[in-house]
C-alpha atoms as a PDB file:
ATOM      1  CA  UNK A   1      -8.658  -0.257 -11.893  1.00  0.00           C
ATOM      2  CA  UNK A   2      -5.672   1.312 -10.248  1.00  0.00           C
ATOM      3  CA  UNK A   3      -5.016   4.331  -8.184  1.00  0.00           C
ATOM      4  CA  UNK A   4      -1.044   6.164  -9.066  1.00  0.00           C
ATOM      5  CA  UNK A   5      -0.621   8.351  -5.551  1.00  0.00           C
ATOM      6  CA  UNK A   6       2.444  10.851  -5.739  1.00  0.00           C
ATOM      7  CA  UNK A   7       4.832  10.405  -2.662  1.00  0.00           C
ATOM      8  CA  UNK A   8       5.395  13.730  -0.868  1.00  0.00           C
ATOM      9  CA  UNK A   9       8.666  12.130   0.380  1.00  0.00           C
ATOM     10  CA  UNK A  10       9.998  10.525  -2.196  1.00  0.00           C
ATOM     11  CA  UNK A  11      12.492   7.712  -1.374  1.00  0.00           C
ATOM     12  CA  UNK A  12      15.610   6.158  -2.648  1.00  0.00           C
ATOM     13  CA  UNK A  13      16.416   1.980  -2.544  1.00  0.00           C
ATOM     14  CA  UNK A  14      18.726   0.454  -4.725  1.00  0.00           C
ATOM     15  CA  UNK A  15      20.097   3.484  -6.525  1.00  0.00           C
ATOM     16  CA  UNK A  16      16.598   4.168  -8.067  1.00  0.00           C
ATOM     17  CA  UNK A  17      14.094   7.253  -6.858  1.00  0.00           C
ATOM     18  CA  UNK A  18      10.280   5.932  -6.124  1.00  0.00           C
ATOM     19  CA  UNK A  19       8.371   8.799  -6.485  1.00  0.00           C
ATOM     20  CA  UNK A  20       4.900   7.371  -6.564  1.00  0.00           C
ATOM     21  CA  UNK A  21       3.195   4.136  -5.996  1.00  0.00           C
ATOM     22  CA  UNK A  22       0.502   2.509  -7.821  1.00  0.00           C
ATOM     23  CA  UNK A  23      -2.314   0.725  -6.136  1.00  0.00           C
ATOM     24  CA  UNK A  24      -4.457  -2.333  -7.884  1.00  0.00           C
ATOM     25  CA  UNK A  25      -7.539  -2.669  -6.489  1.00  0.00           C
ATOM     26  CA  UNK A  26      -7.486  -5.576  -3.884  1.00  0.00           C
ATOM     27  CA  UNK A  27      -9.295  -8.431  -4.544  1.00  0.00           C
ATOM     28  CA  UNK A  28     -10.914 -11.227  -1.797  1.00  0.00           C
ATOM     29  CA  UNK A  29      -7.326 -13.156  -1.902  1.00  0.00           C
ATOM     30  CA  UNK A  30      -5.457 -10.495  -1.105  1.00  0.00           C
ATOM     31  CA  UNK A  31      -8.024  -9.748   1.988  1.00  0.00           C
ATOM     32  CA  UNK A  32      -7.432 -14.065   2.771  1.00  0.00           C
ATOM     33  CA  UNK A  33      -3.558 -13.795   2.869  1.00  0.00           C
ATOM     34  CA  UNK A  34      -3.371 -11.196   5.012  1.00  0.00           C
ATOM     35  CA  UNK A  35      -5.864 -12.829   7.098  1.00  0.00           C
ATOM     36  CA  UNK A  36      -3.264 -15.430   6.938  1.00  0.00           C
ATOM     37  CA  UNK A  37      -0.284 -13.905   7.740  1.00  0.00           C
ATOM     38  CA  UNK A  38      -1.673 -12.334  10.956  1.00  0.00           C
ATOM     39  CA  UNK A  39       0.276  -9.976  12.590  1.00  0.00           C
ATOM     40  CA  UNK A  40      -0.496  -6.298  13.995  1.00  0.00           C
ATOM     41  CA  UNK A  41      -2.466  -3.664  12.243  1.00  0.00           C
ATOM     42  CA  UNK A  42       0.633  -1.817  10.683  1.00  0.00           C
ATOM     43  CA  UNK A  43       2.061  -5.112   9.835  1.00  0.00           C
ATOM     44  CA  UNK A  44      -0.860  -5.966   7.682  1.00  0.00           C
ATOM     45  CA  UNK A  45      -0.722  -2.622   6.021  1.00  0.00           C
ATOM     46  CA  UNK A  46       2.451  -2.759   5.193  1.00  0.00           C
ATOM     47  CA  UNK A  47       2.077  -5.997   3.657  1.00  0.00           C
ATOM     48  CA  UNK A  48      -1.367  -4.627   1.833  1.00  0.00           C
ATOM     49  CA  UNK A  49       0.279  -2.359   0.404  1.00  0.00           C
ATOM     50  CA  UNK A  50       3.327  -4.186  -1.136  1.00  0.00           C
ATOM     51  CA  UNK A  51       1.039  -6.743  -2.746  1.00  0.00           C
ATOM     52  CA  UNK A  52      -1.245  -4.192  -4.329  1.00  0.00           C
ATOM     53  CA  UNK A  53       1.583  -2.313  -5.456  1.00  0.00           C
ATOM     54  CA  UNK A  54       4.325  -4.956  -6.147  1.00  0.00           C
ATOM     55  CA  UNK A  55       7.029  -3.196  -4.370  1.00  0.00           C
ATOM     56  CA  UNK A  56       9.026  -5.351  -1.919  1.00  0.00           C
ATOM     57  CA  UNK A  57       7.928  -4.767   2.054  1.00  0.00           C
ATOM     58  CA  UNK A  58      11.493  -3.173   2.432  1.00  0.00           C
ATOM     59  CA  UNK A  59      10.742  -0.557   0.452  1.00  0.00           C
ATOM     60  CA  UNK A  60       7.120   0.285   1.744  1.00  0.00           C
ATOM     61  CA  UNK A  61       8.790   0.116   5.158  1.00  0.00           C
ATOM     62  CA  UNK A  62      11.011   3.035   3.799  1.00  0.00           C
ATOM     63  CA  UNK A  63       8.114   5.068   3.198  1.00  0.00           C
ATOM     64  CA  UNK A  64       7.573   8.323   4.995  1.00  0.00           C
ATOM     65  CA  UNK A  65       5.279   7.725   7.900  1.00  0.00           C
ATOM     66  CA  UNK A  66       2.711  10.541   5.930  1.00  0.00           C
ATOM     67  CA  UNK A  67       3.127   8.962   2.324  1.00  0.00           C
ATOM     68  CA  UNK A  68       2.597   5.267   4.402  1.00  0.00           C
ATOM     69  CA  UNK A  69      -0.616   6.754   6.007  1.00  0.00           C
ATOM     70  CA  UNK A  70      -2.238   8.438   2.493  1.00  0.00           C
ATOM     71  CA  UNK A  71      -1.595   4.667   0.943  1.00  0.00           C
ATOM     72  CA  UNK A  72      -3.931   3.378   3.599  1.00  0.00           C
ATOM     73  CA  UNK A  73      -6.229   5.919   2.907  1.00  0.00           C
ATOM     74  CA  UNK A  74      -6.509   5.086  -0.985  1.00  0.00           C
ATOM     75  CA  UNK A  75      -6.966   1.242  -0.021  1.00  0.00           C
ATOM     76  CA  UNK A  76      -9.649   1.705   3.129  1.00  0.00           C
ATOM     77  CA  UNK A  77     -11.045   3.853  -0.150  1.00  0.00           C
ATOM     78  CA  UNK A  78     -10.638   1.020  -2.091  1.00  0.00           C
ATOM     79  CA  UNK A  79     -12.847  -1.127   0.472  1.00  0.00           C
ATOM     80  CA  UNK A  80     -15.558   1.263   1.021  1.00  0.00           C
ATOM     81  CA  UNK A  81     -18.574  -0.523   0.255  1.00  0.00           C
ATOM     82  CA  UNK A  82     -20.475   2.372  -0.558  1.00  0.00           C
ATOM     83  CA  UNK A  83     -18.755   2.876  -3.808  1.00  0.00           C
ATOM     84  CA  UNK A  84     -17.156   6.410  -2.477  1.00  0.00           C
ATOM     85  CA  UNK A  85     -14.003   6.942  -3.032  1.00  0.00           C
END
């Protein structure tokens, strides 16, 4: 299962407009490597997200500050154990 979320800010890198992202659910290795990689609280986002959605971390870095924040949202979503999302 995937989620597609619809940037509000769409961005440009390499000549070519992103104007959404899709999101894979994570699964329990991508919770390990980021374990592994350490680094801050943003930092791990950032990388999250780039693994779940196969887009380089340059390009997530790009993101608007309000399209990065709604990505966390849908993968803390994506972790709630309660099965609401």
């Amino acid at each position: 299962m995937s989620e597609t979320i619809t940037l509000n800010y769409p961005i440009e890198m390499n000549g070519e407009v992103i104007n959404e992202v899709n999101l894979r659910r994570p699964k329990t290795k991508d919770m390990k490597n980021i374990e592994k990689r350490g680094g801050g609280e943003i930092t791990q986002s950032i990388h999250m997200i780039a693994d779940l959605s196969g887009l380089d971390i340059k390009t997530i870095e790009e993101l608007d500050a309000a399209d990065f924040q709604r990505l966390n949202e849908v993968v803390a979503g994506f972790l709630d154990s309660t099965g609401n999302q």
